[in-house]
PDB file of N, CA and C in Angstrom:
ATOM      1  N   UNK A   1     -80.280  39.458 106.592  1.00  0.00           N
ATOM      2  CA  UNK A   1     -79.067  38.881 106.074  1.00  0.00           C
ATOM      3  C   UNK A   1     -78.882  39.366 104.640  1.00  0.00           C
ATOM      4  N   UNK A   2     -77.594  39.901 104.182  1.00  0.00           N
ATOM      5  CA  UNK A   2     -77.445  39.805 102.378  1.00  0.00           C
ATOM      6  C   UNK A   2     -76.963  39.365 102.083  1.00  0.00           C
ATOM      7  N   UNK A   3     -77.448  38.971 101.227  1.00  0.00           N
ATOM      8  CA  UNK A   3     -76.394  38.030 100.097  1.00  0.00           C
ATOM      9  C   UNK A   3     -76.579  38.450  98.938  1.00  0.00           C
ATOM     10  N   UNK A   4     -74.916  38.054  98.273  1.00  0.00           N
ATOM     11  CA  UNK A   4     -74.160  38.961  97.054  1.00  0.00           C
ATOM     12  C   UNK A   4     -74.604  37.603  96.097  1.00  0.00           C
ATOM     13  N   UNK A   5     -75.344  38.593  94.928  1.00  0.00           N
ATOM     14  CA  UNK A   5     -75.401  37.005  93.861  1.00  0.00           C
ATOM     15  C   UNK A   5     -74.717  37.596  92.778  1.00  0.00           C
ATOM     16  N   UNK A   6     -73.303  36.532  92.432  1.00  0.00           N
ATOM     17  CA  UNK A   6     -72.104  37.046  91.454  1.00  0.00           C
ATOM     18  C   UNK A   6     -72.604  36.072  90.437  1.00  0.00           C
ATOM     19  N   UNK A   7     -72.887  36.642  89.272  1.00  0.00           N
ATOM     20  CA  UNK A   7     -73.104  36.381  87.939  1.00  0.00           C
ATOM     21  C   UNK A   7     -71.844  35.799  87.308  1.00  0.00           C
ATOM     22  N   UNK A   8     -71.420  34.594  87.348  1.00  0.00           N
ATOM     23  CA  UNK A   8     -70.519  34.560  85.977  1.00  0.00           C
ATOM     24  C   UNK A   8     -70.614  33.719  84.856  1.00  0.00           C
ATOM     25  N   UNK A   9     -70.660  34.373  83.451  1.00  0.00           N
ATOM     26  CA  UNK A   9     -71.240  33.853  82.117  1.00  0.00           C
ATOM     27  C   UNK A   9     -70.091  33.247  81.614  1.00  0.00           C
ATOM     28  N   UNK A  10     -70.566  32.182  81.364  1.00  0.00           N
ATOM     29  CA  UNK A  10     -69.844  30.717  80.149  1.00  0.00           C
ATOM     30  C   UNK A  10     -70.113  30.690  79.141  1.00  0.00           C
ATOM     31  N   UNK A  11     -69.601  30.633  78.042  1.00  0.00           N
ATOM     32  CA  UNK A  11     -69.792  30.457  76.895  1.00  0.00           C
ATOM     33  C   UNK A  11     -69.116  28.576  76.266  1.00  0.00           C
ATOM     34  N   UNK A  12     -70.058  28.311  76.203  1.00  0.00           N
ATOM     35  CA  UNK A  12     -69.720  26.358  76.291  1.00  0.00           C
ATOM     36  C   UNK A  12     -68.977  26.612  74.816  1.00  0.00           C
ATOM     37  N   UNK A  13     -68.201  26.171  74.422  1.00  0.00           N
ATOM     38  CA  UNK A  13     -67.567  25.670  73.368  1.00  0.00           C
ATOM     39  C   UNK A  13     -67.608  23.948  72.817  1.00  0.00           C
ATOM     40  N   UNK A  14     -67.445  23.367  72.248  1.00  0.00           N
ATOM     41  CA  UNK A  14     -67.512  22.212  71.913  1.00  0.00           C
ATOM     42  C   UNK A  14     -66.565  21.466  73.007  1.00  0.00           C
ATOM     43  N   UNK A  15     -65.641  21.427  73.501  1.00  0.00           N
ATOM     44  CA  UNK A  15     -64.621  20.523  74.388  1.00  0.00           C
ATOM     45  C   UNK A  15     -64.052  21.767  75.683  1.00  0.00           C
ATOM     46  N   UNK A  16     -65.077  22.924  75.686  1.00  0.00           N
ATOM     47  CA  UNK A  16     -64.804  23.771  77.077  1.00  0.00           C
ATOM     48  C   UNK A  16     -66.088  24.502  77.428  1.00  0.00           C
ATOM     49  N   UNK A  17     -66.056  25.143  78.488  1.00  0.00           N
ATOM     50  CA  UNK A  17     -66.876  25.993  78.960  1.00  0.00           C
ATOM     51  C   UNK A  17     -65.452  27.479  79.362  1.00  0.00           C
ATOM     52  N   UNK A  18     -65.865  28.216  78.713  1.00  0.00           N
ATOM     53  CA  UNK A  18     -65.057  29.632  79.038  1.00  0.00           C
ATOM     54  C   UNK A  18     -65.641  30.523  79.863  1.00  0.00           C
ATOM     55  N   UNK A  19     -65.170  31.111  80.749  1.00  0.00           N
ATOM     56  CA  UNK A  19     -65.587  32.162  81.551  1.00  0.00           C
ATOM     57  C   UNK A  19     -65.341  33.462  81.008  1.00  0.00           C
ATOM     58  N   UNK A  20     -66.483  34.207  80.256  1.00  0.00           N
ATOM     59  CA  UNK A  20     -66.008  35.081  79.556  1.00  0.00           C
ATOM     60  C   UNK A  20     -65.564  36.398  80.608  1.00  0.00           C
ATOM     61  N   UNK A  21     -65.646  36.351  81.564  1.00  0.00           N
ATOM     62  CA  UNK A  21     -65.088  37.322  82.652  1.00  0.00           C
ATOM     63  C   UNK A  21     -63.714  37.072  82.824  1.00  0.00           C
ATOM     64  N   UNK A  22     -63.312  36.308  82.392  1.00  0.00           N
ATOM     65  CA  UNK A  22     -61.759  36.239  82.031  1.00  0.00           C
ATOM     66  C   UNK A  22     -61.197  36.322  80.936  1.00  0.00           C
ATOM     67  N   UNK A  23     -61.737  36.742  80.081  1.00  0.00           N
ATOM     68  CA  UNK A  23     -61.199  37.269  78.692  1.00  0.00           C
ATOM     69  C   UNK A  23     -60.792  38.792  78.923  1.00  0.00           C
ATOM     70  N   UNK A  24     -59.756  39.017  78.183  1.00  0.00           N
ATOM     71  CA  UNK A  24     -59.226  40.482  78.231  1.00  0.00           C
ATOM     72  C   UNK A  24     -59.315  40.821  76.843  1.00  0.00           C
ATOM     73  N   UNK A  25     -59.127  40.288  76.210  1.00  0.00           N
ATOM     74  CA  UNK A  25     -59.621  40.959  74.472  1.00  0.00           C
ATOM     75  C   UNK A  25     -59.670  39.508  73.878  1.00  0.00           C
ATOM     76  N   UNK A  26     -59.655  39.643  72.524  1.00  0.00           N
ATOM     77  CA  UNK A  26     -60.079  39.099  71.502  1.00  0.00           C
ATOM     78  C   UNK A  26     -59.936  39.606  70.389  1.00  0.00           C
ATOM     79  N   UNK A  27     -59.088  38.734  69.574  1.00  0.00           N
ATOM     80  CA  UNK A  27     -58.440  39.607  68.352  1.00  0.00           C
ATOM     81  C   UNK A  27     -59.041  38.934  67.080  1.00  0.00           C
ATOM     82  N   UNK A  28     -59.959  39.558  66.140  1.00  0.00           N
ATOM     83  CA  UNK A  28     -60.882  39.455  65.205  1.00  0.00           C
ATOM     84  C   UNK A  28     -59.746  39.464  64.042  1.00  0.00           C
ATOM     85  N   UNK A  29     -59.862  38.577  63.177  1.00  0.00           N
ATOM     86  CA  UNK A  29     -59.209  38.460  61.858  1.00  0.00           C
ATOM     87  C   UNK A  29     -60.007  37.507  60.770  1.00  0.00           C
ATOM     88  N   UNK A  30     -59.916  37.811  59.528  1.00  0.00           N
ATOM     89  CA  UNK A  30     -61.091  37.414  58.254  1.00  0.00           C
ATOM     90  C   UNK A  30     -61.174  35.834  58.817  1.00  0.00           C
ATOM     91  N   UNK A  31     -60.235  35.389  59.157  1.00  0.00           N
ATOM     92  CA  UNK A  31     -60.626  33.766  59.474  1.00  0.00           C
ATOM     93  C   UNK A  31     -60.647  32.589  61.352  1.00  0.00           C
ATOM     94  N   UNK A  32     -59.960  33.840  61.980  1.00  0.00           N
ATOM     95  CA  UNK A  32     -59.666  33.112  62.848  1.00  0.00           C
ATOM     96  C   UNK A  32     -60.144  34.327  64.053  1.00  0.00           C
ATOM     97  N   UNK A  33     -60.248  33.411  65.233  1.00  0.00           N
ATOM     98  CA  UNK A  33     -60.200  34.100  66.514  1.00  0.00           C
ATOM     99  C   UNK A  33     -59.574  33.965  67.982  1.00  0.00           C
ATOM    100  N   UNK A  34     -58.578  34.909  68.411  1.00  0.00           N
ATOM    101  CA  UNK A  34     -57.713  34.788  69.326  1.00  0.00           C
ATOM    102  C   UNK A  34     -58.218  35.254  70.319  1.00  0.00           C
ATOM    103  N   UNK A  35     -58.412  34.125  71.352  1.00  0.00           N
ATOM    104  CA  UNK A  35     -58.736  34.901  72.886  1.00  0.00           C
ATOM    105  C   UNK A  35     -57.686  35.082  73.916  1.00  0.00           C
ATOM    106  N   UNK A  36     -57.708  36.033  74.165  1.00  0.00           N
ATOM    107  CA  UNK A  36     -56.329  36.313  75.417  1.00  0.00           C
ATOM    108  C   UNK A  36     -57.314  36.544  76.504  1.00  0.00           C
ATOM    109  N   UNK A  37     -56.746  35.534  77.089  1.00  0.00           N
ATOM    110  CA  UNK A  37     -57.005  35.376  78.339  1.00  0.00           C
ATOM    111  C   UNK A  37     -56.596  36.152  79.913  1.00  0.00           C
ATOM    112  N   UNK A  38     -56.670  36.594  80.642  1.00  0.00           N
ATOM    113  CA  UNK A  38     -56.488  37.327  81.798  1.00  0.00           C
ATOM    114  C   UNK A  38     -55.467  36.399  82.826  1.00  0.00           C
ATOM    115  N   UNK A  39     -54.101  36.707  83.152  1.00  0.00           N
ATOM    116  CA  UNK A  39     -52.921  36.096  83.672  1.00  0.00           C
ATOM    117  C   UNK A  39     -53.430  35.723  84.997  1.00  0.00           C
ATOM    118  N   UNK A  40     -53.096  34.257  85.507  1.00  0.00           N
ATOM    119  CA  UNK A  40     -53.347  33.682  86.470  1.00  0.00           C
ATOM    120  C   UNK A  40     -52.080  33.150  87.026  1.00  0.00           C
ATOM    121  N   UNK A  41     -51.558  33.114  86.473  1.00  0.00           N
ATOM    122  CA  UNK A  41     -50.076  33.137  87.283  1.00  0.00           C
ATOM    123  C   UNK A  41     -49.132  33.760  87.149  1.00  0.00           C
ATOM    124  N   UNK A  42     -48.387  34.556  88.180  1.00  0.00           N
ATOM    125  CA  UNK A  42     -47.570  35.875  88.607  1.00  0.00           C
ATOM    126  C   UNK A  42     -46.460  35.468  88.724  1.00  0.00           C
ATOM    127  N   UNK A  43     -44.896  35.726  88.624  1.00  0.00           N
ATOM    128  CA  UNK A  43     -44.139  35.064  89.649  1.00  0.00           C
ATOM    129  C   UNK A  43     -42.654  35.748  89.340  1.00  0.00           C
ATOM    130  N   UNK A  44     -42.087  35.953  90.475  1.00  0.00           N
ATOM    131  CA  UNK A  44     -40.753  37.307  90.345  1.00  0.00           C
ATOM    132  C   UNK A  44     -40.313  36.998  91.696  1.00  0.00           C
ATOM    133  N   UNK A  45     -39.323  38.151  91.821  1.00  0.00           N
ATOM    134  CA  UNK A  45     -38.962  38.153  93.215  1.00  0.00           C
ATOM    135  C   UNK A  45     -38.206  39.941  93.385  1.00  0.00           C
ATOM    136  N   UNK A  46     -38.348  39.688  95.017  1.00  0.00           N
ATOM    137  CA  UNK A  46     -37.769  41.320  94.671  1.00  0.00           C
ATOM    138  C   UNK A  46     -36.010  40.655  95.762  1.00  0.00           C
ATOM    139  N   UNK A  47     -35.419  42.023  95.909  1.00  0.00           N
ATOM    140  CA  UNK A  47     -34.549  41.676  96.798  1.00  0.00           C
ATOM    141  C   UNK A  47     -34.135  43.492  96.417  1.00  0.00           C
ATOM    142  N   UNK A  48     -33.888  43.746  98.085  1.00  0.00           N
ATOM    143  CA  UNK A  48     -33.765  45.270  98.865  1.00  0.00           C
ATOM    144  C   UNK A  48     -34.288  46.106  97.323  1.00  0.00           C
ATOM    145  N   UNK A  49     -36.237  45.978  97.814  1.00  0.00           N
ATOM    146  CA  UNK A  49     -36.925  46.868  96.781  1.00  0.00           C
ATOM    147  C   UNK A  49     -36.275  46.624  95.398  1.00  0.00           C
ATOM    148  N   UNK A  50     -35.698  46.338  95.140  1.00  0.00           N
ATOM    149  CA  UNK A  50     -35.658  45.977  93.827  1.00  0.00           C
ATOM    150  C   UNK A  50     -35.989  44.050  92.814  1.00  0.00           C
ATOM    151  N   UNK A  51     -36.579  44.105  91.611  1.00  0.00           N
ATOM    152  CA  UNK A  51     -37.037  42.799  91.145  1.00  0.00           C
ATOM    153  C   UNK A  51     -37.564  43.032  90.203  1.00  0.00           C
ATOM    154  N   UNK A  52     -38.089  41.519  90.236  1.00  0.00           N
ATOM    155  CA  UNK A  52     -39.016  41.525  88.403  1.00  0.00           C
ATOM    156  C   UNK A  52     -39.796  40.117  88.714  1.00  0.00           C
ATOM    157  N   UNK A  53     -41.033  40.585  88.019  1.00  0.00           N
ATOM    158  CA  UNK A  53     -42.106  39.843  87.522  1.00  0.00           C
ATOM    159  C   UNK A  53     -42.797  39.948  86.840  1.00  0.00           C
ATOM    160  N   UNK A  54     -43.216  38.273  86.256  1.00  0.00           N
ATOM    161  CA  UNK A  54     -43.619  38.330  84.951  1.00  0.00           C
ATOM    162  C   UNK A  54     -44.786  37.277  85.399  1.00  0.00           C
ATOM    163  N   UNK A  55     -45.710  37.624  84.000  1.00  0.00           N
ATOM    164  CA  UNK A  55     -46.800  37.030  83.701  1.00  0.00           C
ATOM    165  C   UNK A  55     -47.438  36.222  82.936  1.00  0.00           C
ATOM    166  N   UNK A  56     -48.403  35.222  82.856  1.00  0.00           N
ATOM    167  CA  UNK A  56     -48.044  34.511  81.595  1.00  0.00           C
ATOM    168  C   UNK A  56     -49.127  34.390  81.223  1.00  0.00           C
ATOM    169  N   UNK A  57     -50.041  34.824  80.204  1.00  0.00           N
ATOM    170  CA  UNK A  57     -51.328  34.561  79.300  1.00  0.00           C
ATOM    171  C   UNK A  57     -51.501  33.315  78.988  1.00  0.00           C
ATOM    172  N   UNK A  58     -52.878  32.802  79.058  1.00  0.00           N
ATOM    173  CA  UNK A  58     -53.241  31.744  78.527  1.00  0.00           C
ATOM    174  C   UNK A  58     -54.192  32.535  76.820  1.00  0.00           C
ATOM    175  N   UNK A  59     -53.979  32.017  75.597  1.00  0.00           N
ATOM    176  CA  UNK A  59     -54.265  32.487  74.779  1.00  0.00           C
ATOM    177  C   UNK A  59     -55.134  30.917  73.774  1.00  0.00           C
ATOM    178  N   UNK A  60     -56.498  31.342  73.464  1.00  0.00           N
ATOM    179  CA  UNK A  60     -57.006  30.012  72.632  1.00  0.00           C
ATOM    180  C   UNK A  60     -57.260  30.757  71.004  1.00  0.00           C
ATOM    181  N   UNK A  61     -56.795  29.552  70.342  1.00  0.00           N
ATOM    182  CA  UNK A  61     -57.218  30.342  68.882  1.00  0.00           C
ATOM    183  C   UNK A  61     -58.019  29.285  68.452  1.00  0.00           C
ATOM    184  N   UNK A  62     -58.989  29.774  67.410  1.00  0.00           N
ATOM    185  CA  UNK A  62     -60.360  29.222  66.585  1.00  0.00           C
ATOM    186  C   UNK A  62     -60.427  29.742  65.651  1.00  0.00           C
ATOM    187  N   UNK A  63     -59.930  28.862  64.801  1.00  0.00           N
ATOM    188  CA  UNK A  63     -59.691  28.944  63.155  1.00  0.00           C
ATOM    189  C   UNK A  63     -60.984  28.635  62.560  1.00  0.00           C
ATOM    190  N   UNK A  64     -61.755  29.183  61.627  1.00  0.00           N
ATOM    191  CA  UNK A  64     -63.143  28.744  60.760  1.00  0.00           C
ATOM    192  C   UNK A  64     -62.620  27.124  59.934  1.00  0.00           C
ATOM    193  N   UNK A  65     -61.743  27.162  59.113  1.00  0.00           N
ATOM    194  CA  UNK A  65     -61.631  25.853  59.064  1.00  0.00           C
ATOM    195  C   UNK A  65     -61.045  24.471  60.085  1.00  0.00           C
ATOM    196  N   UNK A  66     -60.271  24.996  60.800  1.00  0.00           N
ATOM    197  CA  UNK A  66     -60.177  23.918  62.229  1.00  0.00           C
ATOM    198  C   UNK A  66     -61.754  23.671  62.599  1.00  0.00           C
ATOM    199  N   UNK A  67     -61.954  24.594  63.114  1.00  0.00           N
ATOM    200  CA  UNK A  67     -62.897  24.379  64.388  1.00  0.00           C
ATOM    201  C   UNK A  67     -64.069  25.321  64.220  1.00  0.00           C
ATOM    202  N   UNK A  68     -64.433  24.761  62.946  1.00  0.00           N
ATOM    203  CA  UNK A  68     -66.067  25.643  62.141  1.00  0.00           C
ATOM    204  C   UNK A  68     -66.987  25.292  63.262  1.00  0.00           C
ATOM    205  N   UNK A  69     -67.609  24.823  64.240  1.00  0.00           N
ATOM    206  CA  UNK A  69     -68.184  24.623  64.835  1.00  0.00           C
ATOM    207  C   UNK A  69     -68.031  25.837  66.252  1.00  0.00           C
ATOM    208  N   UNK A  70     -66.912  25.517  67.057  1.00  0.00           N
ATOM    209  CA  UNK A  70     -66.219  26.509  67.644  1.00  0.00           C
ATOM    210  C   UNK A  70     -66.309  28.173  66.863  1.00  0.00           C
ATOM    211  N   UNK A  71     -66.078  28.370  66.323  1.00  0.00           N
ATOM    212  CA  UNK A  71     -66.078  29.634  65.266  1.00  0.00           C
ATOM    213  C   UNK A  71     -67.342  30.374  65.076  1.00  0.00           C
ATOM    214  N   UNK A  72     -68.411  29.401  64.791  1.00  0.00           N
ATOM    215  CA  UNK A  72     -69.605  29.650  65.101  1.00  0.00           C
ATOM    216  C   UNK A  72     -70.010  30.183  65.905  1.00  0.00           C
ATOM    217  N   UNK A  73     -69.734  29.626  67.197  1.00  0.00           N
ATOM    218  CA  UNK A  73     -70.379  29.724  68.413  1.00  0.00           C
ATOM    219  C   UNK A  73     -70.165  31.455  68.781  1.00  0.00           C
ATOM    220  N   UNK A  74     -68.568  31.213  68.867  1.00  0.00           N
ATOM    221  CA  UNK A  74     -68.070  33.055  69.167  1.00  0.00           C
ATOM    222  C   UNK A  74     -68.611  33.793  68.210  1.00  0.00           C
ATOM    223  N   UNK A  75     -68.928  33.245  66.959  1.00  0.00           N
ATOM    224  CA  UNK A  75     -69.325  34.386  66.612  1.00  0.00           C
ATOM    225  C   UNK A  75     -70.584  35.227  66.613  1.00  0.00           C
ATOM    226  N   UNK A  76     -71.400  34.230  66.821  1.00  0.00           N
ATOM    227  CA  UNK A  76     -72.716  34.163  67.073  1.00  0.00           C
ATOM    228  C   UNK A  76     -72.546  35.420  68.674  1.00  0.00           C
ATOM    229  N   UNK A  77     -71.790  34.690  69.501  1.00  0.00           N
ATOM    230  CA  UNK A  77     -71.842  35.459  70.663  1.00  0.00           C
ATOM    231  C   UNK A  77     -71.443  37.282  70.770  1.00  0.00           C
ATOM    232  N   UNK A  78     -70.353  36.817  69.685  1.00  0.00           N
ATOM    233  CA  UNK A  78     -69.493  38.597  69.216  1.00  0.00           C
ATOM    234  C   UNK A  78     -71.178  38.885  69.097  1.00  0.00           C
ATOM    235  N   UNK A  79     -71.682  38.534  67.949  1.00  0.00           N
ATOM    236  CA  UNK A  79     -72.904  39.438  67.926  1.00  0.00           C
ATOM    237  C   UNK A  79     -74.165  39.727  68.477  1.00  0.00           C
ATOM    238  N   UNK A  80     -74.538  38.665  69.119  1.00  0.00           N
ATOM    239  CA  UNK A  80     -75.509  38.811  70.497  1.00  0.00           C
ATOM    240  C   UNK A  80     -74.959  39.487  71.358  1.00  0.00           C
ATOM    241  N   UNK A  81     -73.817  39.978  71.531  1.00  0.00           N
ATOM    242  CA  UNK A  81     -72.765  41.084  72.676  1.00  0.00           C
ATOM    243  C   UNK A  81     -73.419  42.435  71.758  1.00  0.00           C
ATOM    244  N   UNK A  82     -72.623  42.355  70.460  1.00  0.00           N
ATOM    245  CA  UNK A  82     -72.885  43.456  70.319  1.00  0.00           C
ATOM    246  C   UNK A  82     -74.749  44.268  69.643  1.00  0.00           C
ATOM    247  N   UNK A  83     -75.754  43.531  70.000  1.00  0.00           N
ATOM    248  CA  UNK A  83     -76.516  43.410  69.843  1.00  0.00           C
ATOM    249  C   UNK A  83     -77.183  44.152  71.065  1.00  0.00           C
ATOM    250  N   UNK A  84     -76.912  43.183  72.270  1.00  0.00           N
ATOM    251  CA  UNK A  84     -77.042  43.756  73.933  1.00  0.00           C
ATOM    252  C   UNK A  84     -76.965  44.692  74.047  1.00  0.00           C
ATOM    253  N   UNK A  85     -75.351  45.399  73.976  1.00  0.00           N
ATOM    254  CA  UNK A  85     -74.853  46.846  73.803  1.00  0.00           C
ATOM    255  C   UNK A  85     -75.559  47.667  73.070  1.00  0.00           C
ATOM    256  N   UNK A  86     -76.656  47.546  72.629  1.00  0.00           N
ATOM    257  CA  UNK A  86     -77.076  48.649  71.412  1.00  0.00           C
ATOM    258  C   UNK A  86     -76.399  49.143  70.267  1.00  0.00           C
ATOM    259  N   UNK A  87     -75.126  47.790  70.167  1.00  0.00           N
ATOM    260  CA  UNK A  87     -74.223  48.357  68.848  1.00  0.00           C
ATOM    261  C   UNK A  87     -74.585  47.783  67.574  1.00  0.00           C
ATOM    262  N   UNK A  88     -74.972  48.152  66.269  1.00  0.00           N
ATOM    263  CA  UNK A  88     -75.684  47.882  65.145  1.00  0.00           C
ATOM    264  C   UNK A  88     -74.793  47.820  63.878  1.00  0.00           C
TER     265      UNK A  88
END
């Protein structure tokens, strides 16, 4: 028999657990940090081959003075990532 063992990593935050396999970037600035999130809901329509659809990001921001605790955490993680990677 096989069985598939799917890894997926959380990063607990103070009031979440994030699935960092759903992050699509992350936008680094001197004080704050923006996660864009990967679109989970789709929605359009076509009519004879032709239409439109759109998508909608879920996006969290973590400010060092809001949420110094939160702030921490990612950042700590930015660098245990880039640590993993062999990036110095």
């Amino acid at each position: 028999m096989l069985y598939i063992k799917t890894m997926t990593r959380f990063l607990r935050l103070t009031n979440m657990l994030l699935n960092v396999n759903q992050i699509r970037l992350i936008e680094i600035t001197p004080d704050k940090y923006t996660i864009r999130m990967n679109a989970h809901h789709i929605q359009g329509f076509t009519l004879f081959w032709r239409g439109s659809f759109e998508s909608y990001n879920h996006d969290l921001d973590c400010c060092k003075k809001v949420n110094s605790i939160d702030y921490k955490i990612i950042s700590d993680w930015l660098l245990a990532e880039e640590n993993n990677n062999g990036r110095n």
